[in-house]
C-alpha atoms as a PDB file:
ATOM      1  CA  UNK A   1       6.430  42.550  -7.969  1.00  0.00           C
ATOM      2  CA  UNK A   2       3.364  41.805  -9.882  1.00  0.00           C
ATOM      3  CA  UNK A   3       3.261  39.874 -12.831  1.00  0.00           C
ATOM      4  CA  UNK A   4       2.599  41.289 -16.322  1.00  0.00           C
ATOM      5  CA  UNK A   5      -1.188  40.325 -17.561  1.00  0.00           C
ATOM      6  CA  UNK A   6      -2.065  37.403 -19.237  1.00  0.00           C
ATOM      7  CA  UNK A   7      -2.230  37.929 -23.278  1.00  0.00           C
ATOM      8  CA  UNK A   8      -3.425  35.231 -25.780  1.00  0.00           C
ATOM      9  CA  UNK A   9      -1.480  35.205 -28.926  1.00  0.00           C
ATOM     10  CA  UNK A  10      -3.245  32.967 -31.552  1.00  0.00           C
ATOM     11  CA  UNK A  11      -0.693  31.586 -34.408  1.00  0.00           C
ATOM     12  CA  UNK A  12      -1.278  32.846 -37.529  1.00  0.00           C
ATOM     13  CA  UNK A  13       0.507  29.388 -38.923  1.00  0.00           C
ATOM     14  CA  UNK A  14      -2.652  27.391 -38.090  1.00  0.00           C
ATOM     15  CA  UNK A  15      -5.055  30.052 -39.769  1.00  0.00           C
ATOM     16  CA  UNK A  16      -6.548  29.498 -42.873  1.00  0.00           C
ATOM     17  CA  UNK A  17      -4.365  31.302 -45.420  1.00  0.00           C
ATOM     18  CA  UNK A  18      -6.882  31.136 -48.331  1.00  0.00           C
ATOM     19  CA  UNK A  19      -9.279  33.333 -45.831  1.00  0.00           C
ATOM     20  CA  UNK A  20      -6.842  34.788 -43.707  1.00  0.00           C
ATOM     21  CA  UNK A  21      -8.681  38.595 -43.335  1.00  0.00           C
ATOM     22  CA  UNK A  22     -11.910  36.491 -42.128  1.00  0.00           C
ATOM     23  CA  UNK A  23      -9.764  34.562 -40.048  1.00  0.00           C
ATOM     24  CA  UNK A  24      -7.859  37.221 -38.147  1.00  0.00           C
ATOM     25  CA  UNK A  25     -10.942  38.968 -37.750  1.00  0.00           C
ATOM     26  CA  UNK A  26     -12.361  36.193 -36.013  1.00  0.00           C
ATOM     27  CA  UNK A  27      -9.717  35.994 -33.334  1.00  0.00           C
ATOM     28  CA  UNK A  28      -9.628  39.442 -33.013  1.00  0.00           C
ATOM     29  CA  UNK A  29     -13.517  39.615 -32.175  1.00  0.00           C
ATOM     30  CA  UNK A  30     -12.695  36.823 -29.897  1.00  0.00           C
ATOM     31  CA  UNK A  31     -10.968  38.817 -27.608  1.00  0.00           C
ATOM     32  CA  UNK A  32      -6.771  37.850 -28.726  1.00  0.00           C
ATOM     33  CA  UNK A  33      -4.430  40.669 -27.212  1.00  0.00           C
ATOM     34  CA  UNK A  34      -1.834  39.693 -29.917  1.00  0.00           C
ATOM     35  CA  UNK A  35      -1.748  38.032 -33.657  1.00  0.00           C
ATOM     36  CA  UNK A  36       1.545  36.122 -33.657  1.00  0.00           C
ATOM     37  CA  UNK A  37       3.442  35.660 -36.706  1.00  0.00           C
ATOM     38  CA  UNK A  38       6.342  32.917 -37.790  1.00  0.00           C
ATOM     39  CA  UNK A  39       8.547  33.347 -39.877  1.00  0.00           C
ATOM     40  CA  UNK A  40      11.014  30.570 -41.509  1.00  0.00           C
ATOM     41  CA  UNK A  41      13.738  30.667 -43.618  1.00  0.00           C
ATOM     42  CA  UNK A  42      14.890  27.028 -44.398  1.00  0.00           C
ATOM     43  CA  UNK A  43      17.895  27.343 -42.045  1.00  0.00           C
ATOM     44  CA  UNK A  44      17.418  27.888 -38.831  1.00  0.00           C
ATOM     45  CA  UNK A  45      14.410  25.155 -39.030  1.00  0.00           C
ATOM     46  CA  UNK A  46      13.467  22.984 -41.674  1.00  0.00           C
ATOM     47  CA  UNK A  47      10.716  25.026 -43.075  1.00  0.00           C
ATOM     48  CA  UNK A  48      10.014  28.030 -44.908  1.00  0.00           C
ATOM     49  CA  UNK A  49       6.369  29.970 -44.260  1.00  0.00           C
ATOM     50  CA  UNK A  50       5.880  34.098 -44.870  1.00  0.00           C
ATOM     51  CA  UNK A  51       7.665  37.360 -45.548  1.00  0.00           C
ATOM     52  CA  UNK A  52       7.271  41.498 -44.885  1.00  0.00           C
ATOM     53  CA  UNK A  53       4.721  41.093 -47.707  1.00  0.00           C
ATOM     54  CA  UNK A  54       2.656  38.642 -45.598  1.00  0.00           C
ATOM     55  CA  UNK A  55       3.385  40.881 -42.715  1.00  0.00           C
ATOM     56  CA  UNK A  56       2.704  44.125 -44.720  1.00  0.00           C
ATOM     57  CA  UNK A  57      -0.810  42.617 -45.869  1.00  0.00           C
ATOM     58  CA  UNK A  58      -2.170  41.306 -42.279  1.00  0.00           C
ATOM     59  CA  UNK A  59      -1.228  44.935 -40.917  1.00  0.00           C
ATOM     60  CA  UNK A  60      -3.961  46.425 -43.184  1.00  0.00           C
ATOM     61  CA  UNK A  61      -6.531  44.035 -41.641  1.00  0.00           C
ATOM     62  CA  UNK A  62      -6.154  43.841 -37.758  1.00  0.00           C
ATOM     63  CA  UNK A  63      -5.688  46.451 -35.163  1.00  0.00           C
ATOM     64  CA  UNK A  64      -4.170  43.679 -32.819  1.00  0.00           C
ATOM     65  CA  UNK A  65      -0.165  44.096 -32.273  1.00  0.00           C
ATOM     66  CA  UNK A  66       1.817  42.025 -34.665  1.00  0.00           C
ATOM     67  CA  UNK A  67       4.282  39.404 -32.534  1.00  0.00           C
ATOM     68  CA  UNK A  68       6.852  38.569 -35.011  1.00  0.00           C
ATOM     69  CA  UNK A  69       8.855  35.440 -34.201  1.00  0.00           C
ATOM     70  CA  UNK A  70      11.970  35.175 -36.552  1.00  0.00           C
ATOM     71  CA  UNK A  71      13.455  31.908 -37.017  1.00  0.00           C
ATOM     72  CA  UNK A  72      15.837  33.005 -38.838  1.00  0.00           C
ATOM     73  CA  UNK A  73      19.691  32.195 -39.123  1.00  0.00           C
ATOM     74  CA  UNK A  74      20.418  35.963 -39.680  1.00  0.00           C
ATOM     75  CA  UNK A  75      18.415  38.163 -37.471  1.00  0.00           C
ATOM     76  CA  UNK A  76      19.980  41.369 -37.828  1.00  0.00           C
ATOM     77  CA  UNK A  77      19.721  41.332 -41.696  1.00  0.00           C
ATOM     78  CA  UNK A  78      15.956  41.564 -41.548  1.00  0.00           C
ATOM     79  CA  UNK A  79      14.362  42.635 -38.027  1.00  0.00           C
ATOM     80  CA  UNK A  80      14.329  46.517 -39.429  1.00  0.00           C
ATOM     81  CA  UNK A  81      12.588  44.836 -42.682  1.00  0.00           C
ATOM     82  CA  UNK A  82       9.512  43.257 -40.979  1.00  0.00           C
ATOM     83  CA  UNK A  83       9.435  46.372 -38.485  1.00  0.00           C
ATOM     84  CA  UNK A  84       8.760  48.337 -41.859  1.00  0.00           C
ATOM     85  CA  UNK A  85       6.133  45.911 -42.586  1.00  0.00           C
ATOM     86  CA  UNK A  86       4.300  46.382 -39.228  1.00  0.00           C
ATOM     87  CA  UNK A  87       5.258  44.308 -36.704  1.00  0.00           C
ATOM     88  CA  UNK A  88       5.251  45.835 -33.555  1.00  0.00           C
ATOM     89  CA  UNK A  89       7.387  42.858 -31.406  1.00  0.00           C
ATOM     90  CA  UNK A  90       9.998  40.717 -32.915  1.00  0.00           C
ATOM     91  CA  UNK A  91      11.980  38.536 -31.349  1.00  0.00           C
ATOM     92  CA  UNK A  92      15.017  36.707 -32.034  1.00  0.00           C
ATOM     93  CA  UNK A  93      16.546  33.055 -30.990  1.00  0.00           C
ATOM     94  CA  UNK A  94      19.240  33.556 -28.954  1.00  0.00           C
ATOM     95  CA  UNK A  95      20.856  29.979 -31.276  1.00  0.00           C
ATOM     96  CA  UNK A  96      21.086  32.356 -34.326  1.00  0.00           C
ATOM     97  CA  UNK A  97      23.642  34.765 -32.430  1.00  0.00           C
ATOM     98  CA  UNK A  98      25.397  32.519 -30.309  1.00  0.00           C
ATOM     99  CA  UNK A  99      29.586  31.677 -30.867  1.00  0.00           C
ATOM    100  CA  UNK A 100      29.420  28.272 -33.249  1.00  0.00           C
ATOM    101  CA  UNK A 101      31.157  27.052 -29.983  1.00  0.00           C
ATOM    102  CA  UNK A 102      28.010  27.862 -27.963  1.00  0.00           C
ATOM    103  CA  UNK A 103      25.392  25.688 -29.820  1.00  0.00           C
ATOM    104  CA  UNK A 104      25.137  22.767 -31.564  1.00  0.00           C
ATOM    105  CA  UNK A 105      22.331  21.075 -33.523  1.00  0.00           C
ATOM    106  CA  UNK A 106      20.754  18.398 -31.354  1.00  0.00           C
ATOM    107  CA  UNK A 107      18.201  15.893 -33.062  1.00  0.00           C
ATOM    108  CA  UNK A 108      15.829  18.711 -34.381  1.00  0.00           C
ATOM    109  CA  UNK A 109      16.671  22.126 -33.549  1.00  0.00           C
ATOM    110  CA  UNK A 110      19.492  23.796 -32.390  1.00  0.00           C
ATOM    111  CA  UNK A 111      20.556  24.126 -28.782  1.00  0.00           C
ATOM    112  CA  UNK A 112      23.133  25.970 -26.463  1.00  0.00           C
ATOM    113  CA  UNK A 113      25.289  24.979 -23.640  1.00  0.00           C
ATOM    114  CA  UNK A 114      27.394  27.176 -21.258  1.00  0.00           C
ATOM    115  CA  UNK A 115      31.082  27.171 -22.070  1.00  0.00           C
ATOM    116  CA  UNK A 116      33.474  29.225 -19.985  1.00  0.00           C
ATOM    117  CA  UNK A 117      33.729  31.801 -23.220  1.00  0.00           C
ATOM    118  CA  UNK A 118      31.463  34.671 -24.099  1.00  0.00           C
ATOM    119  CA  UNK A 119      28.304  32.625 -25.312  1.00  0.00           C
ATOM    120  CA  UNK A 120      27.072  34.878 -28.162  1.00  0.00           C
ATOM    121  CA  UNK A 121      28.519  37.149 -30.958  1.00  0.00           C
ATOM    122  CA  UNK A 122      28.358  40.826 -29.224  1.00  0.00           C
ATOM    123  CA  UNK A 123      28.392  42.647 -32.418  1.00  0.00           C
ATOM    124  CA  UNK A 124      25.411  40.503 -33.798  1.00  0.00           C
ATOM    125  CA  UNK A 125      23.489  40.965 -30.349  1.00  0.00           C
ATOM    126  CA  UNK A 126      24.025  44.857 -30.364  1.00  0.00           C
ATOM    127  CA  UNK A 127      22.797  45.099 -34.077  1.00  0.00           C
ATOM    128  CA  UNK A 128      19.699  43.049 -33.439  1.00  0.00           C
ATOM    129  CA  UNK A 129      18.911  45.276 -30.535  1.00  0.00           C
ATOM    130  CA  UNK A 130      20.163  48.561 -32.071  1.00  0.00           C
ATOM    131  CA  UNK A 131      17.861  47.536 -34.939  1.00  0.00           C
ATOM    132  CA  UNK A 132      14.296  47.016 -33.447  1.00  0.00           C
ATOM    133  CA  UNK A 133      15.027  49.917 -30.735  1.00  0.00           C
ATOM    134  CA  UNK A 134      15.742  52.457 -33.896  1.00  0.00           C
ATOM    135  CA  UNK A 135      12.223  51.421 -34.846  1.00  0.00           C
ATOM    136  CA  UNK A 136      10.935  52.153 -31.777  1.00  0.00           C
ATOM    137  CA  UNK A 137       9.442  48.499 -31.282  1.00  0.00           C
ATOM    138  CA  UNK A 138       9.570  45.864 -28.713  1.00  0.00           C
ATOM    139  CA  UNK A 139      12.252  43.678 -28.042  1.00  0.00           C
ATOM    140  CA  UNK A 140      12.440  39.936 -27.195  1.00  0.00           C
ATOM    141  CA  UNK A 141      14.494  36.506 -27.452  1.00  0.00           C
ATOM    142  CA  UNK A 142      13.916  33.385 -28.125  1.00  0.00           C
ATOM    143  CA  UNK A 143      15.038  30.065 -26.304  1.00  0.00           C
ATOM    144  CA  UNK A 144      14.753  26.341 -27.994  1.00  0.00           C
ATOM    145  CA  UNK A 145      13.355  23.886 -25.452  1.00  0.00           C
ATOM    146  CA  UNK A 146      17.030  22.573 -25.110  1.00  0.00           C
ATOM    147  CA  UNK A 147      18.725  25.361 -24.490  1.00  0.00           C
ATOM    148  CA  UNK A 148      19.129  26.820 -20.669  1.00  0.00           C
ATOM    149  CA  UNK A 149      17.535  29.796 -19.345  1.00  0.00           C
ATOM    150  CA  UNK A 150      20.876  31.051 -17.997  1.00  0.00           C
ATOM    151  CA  UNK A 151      22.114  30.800 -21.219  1.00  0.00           C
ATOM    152  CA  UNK A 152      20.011  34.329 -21.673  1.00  0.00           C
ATOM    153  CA  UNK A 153      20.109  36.152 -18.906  1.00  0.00           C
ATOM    154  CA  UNK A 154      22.423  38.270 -20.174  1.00  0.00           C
ATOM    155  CA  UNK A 155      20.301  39.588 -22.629  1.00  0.00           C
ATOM    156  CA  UNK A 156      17.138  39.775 -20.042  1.00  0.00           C
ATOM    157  CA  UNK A 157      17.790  43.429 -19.105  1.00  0.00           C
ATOM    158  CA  UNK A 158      17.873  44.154 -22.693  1.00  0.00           C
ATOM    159  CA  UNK A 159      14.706  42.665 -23.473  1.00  0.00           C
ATOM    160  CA  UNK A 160      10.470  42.994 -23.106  1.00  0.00           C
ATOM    161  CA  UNK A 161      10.094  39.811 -23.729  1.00  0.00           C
ATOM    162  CA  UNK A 162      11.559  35.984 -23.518  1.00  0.00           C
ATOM    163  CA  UNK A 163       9.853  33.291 -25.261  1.00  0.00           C
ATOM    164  CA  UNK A 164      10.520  29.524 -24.612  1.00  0.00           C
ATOM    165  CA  UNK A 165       9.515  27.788 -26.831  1.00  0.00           C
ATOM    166  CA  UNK A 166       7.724  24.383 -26.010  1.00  0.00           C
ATOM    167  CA  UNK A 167       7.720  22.452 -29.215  1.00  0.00           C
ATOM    168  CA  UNK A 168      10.835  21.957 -31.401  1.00  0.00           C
ATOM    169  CA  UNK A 169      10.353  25.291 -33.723  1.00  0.00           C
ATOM    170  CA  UNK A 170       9.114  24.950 -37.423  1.00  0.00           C
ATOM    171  CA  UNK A 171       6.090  23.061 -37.154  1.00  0.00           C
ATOM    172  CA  UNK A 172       2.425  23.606 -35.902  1.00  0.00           C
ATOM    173  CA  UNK A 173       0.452  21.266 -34.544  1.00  0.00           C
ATOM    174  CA  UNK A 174       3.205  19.448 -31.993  1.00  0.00           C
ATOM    175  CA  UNK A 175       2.868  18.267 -28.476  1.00  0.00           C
ATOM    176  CA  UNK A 176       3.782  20.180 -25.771  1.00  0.00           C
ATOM    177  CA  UNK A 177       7.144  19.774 -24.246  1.00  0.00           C
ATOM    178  CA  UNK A 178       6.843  18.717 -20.717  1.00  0.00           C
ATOM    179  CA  UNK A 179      10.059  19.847 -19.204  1.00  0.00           C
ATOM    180  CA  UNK A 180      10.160  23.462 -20.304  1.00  0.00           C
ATOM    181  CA  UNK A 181       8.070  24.209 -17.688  1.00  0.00           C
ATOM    182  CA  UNK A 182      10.818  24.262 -15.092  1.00  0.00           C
ATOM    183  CA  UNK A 183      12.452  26.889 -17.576  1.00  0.00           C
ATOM    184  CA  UNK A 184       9.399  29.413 -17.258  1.00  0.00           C
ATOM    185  CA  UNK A 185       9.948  29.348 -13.750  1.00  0.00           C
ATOM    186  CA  UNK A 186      13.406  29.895 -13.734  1.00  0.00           C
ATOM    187  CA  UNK A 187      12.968  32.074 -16.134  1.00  0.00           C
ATOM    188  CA  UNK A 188      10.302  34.366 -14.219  1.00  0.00           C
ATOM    189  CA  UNK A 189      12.756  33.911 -11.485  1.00  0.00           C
ATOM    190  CA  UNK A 190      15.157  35.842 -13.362  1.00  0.00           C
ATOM    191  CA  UNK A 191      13.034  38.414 -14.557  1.00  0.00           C
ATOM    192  CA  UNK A 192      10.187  38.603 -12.831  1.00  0.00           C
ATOM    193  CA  UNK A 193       8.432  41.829 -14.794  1.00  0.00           C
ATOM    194  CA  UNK A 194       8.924  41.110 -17.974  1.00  0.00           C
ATOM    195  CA  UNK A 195       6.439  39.184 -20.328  1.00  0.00           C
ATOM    196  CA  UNK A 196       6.867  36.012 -20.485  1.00  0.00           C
ATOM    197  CA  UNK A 197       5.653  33.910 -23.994  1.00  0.00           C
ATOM    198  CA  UNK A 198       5.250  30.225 -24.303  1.00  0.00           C
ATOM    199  CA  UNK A 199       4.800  28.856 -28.030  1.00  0.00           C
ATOM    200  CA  UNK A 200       3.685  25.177 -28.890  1.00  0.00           C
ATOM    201  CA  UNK A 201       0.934  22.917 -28.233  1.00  0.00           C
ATOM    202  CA  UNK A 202      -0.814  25.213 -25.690  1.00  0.00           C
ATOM    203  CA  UNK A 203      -4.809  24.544 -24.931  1.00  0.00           C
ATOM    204  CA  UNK A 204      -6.210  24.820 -21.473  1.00  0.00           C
ATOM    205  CA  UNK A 205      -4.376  22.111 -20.035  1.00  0.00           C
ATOM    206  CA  UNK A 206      -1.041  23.057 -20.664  1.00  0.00           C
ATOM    207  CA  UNK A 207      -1.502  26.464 -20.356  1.00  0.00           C
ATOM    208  CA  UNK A 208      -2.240  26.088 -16.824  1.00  0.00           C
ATOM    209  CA  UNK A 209       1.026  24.336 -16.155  1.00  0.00           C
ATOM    210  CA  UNK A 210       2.916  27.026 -18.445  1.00  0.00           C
ATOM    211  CA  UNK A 211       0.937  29.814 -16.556  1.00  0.00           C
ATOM    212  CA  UNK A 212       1.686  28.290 -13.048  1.00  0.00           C
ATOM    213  CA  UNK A 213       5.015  28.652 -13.592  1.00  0.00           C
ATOM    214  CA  UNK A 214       5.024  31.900 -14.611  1.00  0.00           C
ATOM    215  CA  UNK A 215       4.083  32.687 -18.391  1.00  0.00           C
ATOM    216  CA  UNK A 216       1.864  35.294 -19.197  1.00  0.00           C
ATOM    217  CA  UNK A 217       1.891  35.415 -22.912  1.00  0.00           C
ATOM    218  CA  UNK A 218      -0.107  32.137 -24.760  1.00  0.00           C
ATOM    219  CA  UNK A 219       0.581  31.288 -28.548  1.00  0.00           C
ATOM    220  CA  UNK A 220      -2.111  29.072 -29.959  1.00  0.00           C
ATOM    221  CA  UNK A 221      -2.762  28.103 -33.219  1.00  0.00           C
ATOM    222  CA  UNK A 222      -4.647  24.958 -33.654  1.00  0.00           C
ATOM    223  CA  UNK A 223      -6.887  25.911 -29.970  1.00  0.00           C
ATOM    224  CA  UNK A 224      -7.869  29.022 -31.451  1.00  0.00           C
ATOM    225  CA  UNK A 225      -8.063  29.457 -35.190  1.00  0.00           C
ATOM    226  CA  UNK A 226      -8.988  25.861 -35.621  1.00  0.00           C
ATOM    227  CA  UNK A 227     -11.503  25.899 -32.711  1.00  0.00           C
ATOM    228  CA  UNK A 228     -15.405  25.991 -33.736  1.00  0.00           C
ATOM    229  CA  UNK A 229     -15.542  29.271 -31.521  1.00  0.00           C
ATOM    230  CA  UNK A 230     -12.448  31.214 -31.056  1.00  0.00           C
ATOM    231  CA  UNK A 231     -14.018  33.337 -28.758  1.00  0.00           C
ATOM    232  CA  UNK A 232     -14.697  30.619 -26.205  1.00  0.00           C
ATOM    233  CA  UNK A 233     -11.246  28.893 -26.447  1.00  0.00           C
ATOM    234  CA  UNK A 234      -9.536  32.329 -26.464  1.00  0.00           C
ATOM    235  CA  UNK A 235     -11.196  32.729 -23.103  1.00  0.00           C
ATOM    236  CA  UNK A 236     -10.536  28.960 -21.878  1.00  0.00           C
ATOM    237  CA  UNK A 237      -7.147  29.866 -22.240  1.00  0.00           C
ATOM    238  CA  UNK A 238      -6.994  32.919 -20.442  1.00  0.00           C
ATOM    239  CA  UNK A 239      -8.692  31.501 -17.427  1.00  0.00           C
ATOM    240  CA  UNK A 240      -6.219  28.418 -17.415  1.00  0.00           C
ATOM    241  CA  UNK A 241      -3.256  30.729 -17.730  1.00  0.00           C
ATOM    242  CA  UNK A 242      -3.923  32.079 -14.455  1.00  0.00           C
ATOM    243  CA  UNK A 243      -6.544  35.159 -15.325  1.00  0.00           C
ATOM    244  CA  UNK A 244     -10.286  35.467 -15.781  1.00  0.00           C
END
């Protein structure tokens, strides 16, 4: 089975907020496939960043899908919310619906093991999903660099997307977490036509490794919005991913 194409995602955290409709205009006429988003809310990381009306305003500038990553405590309250403000993908971390017995906070992010009982809340699950499909958008989960990737494969037939994440989420700018990319594999393995998103310290170099083991979807903040030609690093990498 052949694997989805690559797409660059360039982080909307590491843009310039002061001249954001210059800046997502930039990366959009430097060839990105999607503008990601993050949003925070204090619980679920340590950090707060935008809204729907953040979401609502970069809609009216960009033509480029809207990849909404919530990293949020309470999913299901608000994926219908930023759908309504334009996103066209949001995903979900699988920590913010798991069983309190399933996860536990581990030095700076939360993180799930596999106990012999159901690992997440089914009623929370079916509402996120039941949520984003009523909108007719895309549908993914999230995965902390700690937590398994048979912790979700459950939810992988339920899904367009998985994202593992390769930094601790809630900051830009961090190093790239080696041993996630064991994870991609596994989780290509799993589910090997779905797209699969890696988020956190990605430039060409890591990309390649995140790419060789199966990823097809890049977020990039700092390599893209920060680079002195976005359309060059946008391209960089896309080849290193695996496509020219």
């Amino acid at each position: 089975m052949t694997m989805p194409s690559i797409k660059i995602a360039p982080s909307l955290l590491a843009a310039d907020f002061a001249r954001l409709k210059d800046e997502i205009q930039k990366v959009e006429a430097g060839g990105a496939d999607w503008l990601h988003l993050d949003v925070m809310d204090g619980h679920f990381v340590p950090n707060l960043t935008i809204g729907p009306p953040v979401v609502e305003a970069v809609r009216k500038v960009t033509k480029l899908p809207l990849d909404c990553h919530l990293m949020i405590m309470e999913p299901e309250k608000y994926l219908s919310i930023f759908a309504d403000a334009g996103a066209d993908g949001l995903t979900f971390h699988a920590e913010a619906v798991a069983m309190d017995y399933a996860r536990k906070w581990k030095d700076r992010g939360w993180t799930m093991t596999l106990p012999c009982k159901a690992l997440f809340d089914a009623r929370r699950v079916d509402a996120c999903f039941e949520a984003i499909r009523a909108k007719g958008k895309r549908a993914a989960v999230a995965i902390n660099p700690d937590t398994e990737a048979e912790c979700v494969a459950e939810l992988l037939p339920k899904v367009d997307m998985v994202l593992a994440m390769t930094v601790w989420p809630g900051f830009g700018g961090q190093k790239f977490i080696d041993y996630v990319v064991p994870k991609v594999a596994k989780l290509r393995k799993l589910a090997p036509s779905i797209d699969i998103e890696v988020d956190g310290g990605l430039n060409p170099d890591t990309a390649k490794l995140a790419g060789g083991a199966g990823a097809n979807v890049i977020v990039a903040g700092t390599s893209t919005f920060r680079s002195p030609d976005a359309a060059a690093a946008i391209a960089a990498l896309r080849r290193s991913a695996g496509r020219s």
